[in-house]
PDB file of N, CA and C in Angstrom:
ATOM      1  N   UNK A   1     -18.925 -59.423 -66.770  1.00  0.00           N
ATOM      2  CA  UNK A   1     -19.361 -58.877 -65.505  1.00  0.00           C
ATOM      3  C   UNK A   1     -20.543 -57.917 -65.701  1.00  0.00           C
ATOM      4  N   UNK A   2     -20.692 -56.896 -66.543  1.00  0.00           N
ATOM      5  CA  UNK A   2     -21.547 -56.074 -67.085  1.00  0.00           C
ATOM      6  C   UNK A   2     -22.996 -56.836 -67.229  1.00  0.00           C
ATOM      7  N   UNK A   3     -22.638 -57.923 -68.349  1.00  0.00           N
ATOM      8  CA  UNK A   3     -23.822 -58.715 -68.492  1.00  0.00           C
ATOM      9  C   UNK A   3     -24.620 -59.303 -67.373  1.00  0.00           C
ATOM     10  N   UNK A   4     -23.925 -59.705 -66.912  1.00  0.00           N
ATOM     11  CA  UNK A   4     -24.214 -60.245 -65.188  1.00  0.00           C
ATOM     12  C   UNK A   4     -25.112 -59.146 -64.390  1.00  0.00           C
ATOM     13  N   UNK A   5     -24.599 -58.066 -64.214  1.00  0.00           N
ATOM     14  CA  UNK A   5     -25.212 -57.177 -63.502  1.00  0.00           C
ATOM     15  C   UNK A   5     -26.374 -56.506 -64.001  1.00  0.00           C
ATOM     16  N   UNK A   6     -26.286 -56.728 -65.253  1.00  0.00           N
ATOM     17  CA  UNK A   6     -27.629 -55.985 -66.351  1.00  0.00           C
ATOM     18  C   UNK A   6     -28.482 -57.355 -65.737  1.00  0.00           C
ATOM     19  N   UNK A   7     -28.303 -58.348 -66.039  1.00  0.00           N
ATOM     20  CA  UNK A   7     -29.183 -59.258 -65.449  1.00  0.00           C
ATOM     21  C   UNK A   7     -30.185 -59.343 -64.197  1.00  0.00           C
ATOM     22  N   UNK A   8     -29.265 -58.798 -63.010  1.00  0.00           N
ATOM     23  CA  UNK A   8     -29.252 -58.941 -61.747  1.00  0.00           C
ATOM     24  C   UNK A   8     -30.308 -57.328 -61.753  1.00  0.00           C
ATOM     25  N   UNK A   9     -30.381 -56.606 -62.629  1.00  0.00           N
ATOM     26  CA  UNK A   9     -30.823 -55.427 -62.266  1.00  0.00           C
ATOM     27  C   UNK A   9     -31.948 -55.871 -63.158  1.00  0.00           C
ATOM     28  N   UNK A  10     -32.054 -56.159 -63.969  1.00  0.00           N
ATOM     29  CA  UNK A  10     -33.259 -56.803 -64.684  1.00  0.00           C
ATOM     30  C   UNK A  10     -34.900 -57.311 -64.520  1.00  0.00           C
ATOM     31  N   UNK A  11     -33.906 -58.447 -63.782  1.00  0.00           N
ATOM     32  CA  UNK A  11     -34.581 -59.410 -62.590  1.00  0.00           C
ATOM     33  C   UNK A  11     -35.372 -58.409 -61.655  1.00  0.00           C
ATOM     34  N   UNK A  12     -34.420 -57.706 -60.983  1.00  0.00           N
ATOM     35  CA  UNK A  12     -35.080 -57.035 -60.155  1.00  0.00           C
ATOM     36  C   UNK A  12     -36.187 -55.791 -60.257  1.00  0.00           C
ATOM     37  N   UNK A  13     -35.882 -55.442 -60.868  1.00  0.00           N
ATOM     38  CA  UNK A  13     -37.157 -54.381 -62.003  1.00  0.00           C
ATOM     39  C   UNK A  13     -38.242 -55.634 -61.708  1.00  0.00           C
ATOM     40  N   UNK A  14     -37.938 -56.492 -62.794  1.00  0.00           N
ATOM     41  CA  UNK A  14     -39.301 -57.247 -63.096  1.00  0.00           C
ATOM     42  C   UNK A  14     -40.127 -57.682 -61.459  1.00  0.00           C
ATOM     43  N   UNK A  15     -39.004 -58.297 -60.637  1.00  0.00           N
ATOM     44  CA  UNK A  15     -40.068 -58.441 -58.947  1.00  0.00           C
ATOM     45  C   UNK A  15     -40.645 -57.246 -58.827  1.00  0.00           C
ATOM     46  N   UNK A  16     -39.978 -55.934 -58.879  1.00  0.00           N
ATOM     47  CA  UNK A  16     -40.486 -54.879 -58.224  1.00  0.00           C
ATOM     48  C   UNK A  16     -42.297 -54.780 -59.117  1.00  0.00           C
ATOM     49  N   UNK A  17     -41.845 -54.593 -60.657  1.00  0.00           N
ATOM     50  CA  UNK A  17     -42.979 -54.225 -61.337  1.00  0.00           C
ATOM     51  C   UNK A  17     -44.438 -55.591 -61.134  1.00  0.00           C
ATOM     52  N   UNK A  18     -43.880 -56.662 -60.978  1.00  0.00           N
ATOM     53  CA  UNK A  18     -44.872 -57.472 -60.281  1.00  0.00           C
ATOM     54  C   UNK A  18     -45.530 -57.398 -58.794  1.00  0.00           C
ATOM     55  N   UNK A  19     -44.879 -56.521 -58.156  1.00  0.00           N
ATOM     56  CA  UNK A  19     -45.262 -56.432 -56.697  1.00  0.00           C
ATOM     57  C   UNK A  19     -46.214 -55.096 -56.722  1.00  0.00           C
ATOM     58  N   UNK A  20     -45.892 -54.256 -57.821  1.00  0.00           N
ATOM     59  CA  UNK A  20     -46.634 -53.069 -57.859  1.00  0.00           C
ATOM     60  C   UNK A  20     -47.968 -53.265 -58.412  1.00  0.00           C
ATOM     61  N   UNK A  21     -48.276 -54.504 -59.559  1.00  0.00           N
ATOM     62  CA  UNK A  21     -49.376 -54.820 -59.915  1.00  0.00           C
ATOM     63  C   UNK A  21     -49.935 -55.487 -58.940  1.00  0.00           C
ATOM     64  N   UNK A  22     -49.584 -56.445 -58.361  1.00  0.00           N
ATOM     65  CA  UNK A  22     -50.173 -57.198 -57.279  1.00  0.00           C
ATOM     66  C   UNK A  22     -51.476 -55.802 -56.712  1.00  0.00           C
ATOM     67  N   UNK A  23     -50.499 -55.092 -56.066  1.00  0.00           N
ATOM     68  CA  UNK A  23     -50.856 -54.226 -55.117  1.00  0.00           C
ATOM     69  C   UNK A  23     -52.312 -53.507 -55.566  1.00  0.00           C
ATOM     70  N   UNK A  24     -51.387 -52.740 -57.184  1.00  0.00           N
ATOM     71  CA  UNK A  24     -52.936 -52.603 -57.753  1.00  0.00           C
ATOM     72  C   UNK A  24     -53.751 -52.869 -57.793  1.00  0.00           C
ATOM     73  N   UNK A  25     -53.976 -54.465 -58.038  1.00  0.00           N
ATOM     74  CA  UNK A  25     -55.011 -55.146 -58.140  1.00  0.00           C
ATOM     75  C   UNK A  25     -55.933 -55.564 -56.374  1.00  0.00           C
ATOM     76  N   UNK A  26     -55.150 -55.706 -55.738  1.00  0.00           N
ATOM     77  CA  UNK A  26     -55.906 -55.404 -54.376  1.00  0.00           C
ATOM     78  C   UNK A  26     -56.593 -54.231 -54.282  1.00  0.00           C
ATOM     79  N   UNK A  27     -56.041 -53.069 -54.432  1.00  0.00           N
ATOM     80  CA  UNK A  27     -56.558 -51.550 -54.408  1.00  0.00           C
ATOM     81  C   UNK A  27     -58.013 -51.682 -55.076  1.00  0.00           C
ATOM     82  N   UNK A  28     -58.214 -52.211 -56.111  1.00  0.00           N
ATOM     83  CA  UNK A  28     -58.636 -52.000 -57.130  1.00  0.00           C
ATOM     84  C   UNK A  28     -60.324 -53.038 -56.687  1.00  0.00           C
ATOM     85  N   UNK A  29     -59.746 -54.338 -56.307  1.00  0.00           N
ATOM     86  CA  UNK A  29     -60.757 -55.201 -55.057  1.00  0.00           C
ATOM     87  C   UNK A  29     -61.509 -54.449 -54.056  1.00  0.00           C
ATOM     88  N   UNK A  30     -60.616 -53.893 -53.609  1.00  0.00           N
ATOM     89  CA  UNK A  30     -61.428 -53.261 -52.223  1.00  0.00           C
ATOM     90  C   UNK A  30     -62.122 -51.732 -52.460  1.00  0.00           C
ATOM     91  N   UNK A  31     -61.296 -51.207 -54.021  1.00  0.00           N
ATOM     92  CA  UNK A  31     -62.175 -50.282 -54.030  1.00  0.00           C
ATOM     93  C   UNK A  31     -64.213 -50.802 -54.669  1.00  0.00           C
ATOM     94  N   UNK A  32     -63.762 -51.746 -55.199  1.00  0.00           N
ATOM     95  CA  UNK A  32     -64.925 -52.365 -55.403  1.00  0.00           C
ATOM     96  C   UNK A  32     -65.796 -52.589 -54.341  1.00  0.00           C
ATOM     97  N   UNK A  33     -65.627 -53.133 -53.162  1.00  0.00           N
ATOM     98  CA  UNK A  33     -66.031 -53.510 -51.988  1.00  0.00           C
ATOM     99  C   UNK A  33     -67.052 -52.728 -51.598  1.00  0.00           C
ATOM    100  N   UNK A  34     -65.873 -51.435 -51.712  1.00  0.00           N
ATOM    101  CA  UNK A  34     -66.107 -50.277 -50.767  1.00  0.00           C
ATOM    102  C   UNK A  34     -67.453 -49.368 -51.406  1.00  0.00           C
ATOM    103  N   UNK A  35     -67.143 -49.484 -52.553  1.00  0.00           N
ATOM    104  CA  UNK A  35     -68.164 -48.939 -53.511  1.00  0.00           C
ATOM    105  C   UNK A  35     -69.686 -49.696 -53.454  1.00  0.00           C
ATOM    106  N   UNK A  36     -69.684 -50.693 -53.397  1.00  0.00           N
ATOM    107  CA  UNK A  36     -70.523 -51.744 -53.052  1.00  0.00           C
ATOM    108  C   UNK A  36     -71.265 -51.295 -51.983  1.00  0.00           C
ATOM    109  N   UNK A  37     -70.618 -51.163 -50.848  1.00  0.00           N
ATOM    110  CA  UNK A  37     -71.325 -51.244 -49.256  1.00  0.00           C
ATOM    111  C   UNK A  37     -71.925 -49.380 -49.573  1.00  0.00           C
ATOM    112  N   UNK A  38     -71.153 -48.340 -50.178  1.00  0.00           N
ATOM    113  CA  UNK A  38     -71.446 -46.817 -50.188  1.00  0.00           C
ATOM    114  C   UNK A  38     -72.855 -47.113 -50.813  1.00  0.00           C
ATOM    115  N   UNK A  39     -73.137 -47.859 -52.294  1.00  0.00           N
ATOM    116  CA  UNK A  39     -74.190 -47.762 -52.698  1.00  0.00           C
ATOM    117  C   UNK A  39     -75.383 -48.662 -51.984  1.00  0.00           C
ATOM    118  N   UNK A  40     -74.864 -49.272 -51.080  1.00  0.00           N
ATOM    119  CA  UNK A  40     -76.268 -50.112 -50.419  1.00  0.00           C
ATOM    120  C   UNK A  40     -76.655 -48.942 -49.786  1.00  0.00           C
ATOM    121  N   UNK A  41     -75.853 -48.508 -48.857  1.00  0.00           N
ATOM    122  CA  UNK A  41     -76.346 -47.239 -47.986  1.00  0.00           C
ATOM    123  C   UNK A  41     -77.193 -46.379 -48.662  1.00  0.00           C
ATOM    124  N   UNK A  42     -76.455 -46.304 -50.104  1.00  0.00           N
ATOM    125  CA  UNK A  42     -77.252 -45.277 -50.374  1.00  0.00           C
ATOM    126  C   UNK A  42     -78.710 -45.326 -50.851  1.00  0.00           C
ATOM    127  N   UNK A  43     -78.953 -46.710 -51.189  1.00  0.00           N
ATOM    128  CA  UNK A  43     -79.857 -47.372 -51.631  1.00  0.00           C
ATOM    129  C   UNK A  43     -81.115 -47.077 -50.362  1.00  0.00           C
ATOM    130  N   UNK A  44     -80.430 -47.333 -49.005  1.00  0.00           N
ATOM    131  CA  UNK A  44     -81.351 -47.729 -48.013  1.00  0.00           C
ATOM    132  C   UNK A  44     -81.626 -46.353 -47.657  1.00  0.00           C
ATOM    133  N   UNK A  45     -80.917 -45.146 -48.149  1.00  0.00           N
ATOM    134  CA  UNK A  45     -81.393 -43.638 -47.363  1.00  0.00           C
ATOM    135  C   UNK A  45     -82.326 -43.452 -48.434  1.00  0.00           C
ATOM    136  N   UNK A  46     -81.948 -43.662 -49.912  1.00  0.00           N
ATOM    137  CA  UNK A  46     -82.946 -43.338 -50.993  1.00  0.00           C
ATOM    138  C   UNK A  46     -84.598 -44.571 -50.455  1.00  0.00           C
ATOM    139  N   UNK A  47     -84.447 -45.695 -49.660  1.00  0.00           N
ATOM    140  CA  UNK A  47     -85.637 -46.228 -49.949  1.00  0.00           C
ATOM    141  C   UNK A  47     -86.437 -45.090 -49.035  1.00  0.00           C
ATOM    142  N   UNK A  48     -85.579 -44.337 -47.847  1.00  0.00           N
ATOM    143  CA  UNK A  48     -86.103 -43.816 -46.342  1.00  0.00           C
ATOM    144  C   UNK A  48     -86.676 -42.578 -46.595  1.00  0.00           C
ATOM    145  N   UNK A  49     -86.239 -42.015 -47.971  1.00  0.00           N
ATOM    146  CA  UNK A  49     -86.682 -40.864 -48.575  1.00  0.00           C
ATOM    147  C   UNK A  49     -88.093 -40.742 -49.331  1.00  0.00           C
ATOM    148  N   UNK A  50     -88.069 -42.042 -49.925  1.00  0.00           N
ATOM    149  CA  UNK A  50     -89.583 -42.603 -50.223  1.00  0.00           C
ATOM    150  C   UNK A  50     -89.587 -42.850 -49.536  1.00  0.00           C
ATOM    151  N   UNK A  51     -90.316 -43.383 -48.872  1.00  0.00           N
ATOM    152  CA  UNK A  51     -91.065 -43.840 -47.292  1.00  0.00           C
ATOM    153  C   UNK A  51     -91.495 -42.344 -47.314  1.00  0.00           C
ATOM    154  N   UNK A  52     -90.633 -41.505 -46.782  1.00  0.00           N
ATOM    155  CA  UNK A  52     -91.155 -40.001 -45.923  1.00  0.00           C
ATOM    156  C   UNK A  52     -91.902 -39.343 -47.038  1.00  0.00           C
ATOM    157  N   UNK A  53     -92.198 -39.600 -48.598  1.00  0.00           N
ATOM    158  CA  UNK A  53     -92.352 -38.802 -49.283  1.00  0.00           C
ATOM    159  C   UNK A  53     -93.927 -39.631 -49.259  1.00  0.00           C
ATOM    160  N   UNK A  54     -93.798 -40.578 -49.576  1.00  0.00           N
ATOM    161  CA  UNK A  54     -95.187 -41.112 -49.444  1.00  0.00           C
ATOM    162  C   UNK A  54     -96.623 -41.220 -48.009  1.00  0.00           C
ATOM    163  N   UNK A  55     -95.279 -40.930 -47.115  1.00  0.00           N
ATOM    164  CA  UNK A  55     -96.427 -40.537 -45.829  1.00  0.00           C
ATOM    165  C   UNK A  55     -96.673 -38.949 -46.126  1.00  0.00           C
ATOM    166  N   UNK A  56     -96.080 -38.302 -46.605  1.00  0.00           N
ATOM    167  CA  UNK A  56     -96.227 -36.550 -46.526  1.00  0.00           C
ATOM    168  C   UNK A  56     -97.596 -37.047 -47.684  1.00  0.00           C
ATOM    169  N   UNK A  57     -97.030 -37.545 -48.723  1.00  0.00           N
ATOM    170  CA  UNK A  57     -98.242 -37.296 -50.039  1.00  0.00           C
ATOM    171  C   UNK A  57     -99.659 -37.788 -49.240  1.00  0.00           C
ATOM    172  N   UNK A  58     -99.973 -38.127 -48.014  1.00  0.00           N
ATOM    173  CA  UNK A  58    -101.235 -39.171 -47.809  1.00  0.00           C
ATOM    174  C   UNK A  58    -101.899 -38.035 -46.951  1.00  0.00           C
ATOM    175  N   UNK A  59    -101.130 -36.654 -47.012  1.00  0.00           N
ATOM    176  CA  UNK A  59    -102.258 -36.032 -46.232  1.00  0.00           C
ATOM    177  C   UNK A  59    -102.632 -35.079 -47.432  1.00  0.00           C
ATOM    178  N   UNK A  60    -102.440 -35.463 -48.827  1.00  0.00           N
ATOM    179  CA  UNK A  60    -103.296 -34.314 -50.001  1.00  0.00           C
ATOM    180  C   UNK A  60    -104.053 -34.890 -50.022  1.00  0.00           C
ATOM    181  N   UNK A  61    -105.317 -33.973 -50.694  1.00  0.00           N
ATOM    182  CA  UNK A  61    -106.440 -34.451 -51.547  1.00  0.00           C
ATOM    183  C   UNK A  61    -106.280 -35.035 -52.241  1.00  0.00           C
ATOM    184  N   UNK A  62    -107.240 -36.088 -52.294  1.00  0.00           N
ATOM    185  CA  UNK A  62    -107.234 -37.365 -53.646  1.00  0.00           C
ATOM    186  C   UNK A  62    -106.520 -36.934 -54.829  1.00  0.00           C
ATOM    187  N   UNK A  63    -107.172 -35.994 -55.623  1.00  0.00           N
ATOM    188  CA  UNK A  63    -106.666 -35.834 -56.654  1.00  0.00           C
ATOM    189  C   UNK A  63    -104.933 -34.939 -57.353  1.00  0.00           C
ATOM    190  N   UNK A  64    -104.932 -34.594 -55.919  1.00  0.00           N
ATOM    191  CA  UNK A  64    -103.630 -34.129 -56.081  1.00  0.00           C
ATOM    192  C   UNK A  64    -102.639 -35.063 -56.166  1.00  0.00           C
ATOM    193  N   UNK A  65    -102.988 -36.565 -54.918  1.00  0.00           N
ATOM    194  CA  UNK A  65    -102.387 -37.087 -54.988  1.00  0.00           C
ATOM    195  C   UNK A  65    -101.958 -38.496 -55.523  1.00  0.00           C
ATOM    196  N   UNK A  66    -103.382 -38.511 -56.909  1.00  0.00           N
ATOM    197  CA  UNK A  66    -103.205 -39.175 -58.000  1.00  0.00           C
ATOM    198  C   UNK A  66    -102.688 -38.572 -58.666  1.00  0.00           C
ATOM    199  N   UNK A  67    -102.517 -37.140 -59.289  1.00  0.00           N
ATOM    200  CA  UNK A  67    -101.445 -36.564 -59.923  1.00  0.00           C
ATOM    201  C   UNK A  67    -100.097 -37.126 -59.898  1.00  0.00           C
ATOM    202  N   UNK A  68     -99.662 -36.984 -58.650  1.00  0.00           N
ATOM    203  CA  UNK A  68     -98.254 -37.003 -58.167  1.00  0.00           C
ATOM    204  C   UNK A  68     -98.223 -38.557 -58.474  1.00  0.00           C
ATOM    205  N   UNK A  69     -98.865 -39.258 -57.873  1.00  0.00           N
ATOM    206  CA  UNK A  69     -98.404 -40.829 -58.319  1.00  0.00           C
ATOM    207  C   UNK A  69     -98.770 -41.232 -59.137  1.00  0.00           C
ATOM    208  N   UNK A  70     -98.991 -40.566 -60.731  1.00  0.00           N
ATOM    209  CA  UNK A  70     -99.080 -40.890 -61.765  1.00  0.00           C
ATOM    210  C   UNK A  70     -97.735 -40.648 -62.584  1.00  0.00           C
ATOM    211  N   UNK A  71     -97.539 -38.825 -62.143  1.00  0.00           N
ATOM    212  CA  UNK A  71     -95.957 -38.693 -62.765  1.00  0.00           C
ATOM    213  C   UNK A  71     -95.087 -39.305 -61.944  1.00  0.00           C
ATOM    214  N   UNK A  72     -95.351 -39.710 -60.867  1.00  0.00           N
ATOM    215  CA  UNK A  72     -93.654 -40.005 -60.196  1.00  0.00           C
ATOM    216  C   UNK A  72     -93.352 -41.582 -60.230  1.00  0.00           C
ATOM    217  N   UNK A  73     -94.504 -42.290 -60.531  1.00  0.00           N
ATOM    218  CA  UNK A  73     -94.301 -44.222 -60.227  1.00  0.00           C
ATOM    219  C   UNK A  73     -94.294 -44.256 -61.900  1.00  0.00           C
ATOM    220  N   UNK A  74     -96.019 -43.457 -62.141  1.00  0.00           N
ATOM    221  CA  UNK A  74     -96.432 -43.935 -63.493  1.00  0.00           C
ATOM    222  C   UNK A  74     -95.531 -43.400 -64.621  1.00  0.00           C
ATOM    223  N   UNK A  75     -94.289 -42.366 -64.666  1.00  0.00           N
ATOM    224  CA  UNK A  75     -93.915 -41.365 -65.086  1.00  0.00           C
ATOM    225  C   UNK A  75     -94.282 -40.887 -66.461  1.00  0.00           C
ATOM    226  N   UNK A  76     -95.720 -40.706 -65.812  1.00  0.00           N
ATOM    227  CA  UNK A  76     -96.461 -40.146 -67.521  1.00  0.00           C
ATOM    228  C   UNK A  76     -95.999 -38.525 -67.356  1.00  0.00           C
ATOM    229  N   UNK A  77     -96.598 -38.371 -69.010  1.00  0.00           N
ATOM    230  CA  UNK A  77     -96.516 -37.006 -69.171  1.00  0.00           C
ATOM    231  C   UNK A  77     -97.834 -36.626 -68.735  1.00  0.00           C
ATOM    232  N   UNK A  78     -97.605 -34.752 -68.146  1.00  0.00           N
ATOM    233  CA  UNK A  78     -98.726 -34.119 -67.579  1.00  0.00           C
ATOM    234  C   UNK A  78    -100.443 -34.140 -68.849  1.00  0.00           C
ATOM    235  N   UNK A  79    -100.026 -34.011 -70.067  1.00  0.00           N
ATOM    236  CA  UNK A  79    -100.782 -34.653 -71.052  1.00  0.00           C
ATOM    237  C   UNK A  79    -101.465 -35.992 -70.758  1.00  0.00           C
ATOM    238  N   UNK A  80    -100.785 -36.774 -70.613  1.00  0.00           N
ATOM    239  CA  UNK A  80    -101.248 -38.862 -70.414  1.00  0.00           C
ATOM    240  C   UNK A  80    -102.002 -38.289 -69.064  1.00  0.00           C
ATOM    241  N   UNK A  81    -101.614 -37.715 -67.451  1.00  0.00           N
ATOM    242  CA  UNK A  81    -102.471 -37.288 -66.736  1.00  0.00           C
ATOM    243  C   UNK A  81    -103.463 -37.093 -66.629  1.00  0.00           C
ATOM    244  N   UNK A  82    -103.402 -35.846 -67.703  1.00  0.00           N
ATOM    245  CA  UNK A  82    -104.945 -35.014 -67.673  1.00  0.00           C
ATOM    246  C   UNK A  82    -105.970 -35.921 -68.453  1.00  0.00           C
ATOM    247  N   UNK A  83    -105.419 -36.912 -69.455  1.00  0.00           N
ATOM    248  CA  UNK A  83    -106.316 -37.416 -70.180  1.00  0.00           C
ATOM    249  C   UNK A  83    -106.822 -38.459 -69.537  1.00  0.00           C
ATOM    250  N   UNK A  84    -106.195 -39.165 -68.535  1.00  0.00           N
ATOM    251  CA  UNK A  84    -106.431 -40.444 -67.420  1.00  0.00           C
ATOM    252  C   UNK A  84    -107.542 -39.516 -66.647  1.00  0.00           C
ATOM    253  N   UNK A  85    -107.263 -38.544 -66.199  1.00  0.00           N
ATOM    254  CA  UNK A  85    -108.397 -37.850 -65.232  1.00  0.00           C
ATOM    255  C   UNK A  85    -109.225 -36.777 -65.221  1.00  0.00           C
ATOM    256  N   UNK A  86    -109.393 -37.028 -67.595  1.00  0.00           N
ATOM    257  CA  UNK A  86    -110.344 -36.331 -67.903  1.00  0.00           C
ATOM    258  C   UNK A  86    -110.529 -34.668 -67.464  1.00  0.00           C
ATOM    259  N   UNK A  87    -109.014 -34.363 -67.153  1.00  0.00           N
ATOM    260  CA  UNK A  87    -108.395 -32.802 -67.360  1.00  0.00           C
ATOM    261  C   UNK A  87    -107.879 -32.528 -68.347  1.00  0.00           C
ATOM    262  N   UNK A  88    -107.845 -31.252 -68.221  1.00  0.00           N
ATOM    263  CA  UNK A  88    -106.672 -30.467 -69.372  1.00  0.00           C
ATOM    264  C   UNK A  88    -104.833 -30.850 -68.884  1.00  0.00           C
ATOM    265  N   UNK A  89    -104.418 -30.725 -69.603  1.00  0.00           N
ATOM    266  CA  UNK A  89    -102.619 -30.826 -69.594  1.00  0.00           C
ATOM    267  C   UNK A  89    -102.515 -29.715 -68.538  1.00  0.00           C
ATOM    268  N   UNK A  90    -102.915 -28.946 -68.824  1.00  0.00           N
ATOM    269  CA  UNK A  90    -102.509 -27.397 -67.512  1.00  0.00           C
ATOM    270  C   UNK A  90    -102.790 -27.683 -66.179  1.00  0.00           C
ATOM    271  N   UNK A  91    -104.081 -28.367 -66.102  1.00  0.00           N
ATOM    272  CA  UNK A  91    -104.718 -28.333 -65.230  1.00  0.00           C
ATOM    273  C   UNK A  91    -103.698 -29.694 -64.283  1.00  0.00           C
ATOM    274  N   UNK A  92    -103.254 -30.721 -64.731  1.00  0.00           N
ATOM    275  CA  UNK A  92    -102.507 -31.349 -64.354  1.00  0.00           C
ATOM    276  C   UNK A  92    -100.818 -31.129 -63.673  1.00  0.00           C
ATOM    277  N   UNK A  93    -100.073 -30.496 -64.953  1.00  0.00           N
ATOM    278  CA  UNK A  93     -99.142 -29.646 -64.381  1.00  0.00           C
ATOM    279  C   UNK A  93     -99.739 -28.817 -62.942  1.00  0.00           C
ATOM    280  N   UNK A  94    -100.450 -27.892 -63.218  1.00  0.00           N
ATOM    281  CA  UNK A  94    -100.607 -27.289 -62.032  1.00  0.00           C
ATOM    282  C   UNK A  94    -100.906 -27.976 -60.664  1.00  0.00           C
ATOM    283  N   UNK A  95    -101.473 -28.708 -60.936  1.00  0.00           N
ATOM    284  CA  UNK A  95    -102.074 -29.260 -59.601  1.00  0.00           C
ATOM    285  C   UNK A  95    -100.476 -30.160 -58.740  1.00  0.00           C
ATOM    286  N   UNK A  96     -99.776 -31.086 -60.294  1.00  0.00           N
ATOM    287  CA  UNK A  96     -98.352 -31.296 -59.596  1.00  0.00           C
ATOM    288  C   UNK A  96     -97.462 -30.759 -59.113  1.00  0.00           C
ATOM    289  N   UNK A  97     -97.479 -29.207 -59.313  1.00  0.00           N
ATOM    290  CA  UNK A  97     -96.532 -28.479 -58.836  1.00  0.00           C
ATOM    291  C   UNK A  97     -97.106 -28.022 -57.559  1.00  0.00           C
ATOM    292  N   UNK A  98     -98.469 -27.617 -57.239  1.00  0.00           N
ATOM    293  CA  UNK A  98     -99.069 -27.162 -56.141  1.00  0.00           C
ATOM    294  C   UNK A  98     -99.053 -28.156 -54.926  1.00  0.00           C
ATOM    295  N   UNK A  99     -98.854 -29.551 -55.302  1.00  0.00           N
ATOM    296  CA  UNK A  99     -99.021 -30.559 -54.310  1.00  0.00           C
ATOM    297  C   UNK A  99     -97.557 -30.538 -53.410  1.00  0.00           C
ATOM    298  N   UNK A 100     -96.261 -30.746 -54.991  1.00  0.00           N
ATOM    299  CA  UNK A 100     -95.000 -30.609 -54.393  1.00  0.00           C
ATOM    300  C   UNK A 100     -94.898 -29.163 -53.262  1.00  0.00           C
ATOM    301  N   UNK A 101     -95.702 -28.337 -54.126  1.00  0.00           N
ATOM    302  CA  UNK A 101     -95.284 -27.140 -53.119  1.00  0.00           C
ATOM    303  C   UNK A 101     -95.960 -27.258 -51.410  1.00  0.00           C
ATOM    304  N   UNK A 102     -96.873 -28.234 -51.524  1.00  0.00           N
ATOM    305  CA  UNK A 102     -97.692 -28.604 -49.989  1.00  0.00           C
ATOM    306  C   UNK A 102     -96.693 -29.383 -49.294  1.00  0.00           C
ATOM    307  N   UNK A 103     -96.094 -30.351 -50.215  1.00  0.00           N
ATOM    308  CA  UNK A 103     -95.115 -31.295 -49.477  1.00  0.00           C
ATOM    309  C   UNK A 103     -94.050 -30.964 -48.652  1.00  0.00           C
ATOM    310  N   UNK A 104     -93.276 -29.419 -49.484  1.00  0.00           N
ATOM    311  CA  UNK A 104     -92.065 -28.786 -49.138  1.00  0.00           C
ATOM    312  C   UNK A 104     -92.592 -28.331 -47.549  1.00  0.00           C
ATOM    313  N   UNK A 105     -93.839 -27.955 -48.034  1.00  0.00           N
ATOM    314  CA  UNK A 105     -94.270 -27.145 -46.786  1.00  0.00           C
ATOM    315  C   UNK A 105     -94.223 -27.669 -45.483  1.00  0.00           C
ATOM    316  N   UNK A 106     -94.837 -28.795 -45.665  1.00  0.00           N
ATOM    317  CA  UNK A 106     -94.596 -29.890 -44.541  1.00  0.00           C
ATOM    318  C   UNK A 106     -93.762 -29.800 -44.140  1.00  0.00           C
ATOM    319  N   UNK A 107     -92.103 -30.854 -44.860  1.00  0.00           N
ATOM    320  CA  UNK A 107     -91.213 -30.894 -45.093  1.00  0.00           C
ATOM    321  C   UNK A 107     -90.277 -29.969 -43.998  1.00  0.00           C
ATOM    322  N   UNK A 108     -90.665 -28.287 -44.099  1.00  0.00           N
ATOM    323  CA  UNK A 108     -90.400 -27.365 -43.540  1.00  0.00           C
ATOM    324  C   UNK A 108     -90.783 -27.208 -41.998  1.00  0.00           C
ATOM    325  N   UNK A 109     -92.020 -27.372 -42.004  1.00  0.00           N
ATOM    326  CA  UNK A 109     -92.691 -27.570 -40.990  1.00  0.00           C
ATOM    327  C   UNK A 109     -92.342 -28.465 -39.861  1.00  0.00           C
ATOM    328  N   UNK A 110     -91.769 -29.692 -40.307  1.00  0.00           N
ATOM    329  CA  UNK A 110     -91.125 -30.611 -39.410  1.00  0.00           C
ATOM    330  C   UNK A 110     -90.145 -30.396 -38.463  1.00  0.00           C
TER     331      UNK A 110
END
């Protein structure tokens, strides 16, 4: 009788522990899903962020705003910069930080 019932309790463990993986594995699907659709979104606010960053950059001066789209597409160093546009390294840094600081301004301004 013992044996019998060790059986019967056995059995039943094992449905339960198969119904709990099942489950997991759905969880586990849809967290995929879900993760999926979060990063498109996020994809499409990051493209909307470029977009706005590249209309702000189109009201610098030329050369500021070959700076900026040298480090930010081209991602050279402020060195590779200055030497593309026949500046000093300083002179490059500076001008990238002065442009970002025009952008914020905007930015603010809006």
């Amino acid at each position: 009788m013992s044996v019998w019932l060790c059986q019967i309790a056995k059995n039943l463990w094992y449905d339960e522990y198969r119904k709990q993986k099942k489950i997991k594995n759905v969880d586990e699907n849809e967290a995929i899903d879900i993760s999926s659709e979060e990063n498109l979104e996020e994809q499409m606010i990051s493209n909307e962020e470029k977009m706005n960053l590249y209309r702000k950059m189109q009201n610098l001066d030329n050369l500021t705003r070959e700076v900026i789209y040298l480090r930010i597409t081209g991602e050279l160093s402020f060195k590779e910069i200055g030497d593309i546009l026949n500046k000093t390294e300083n002179w490059a840094r500076v001008t990238f930080y002065r442009g970002k600081k025009k952008i914020k301004e905007v930015s603010c301004d809006e």
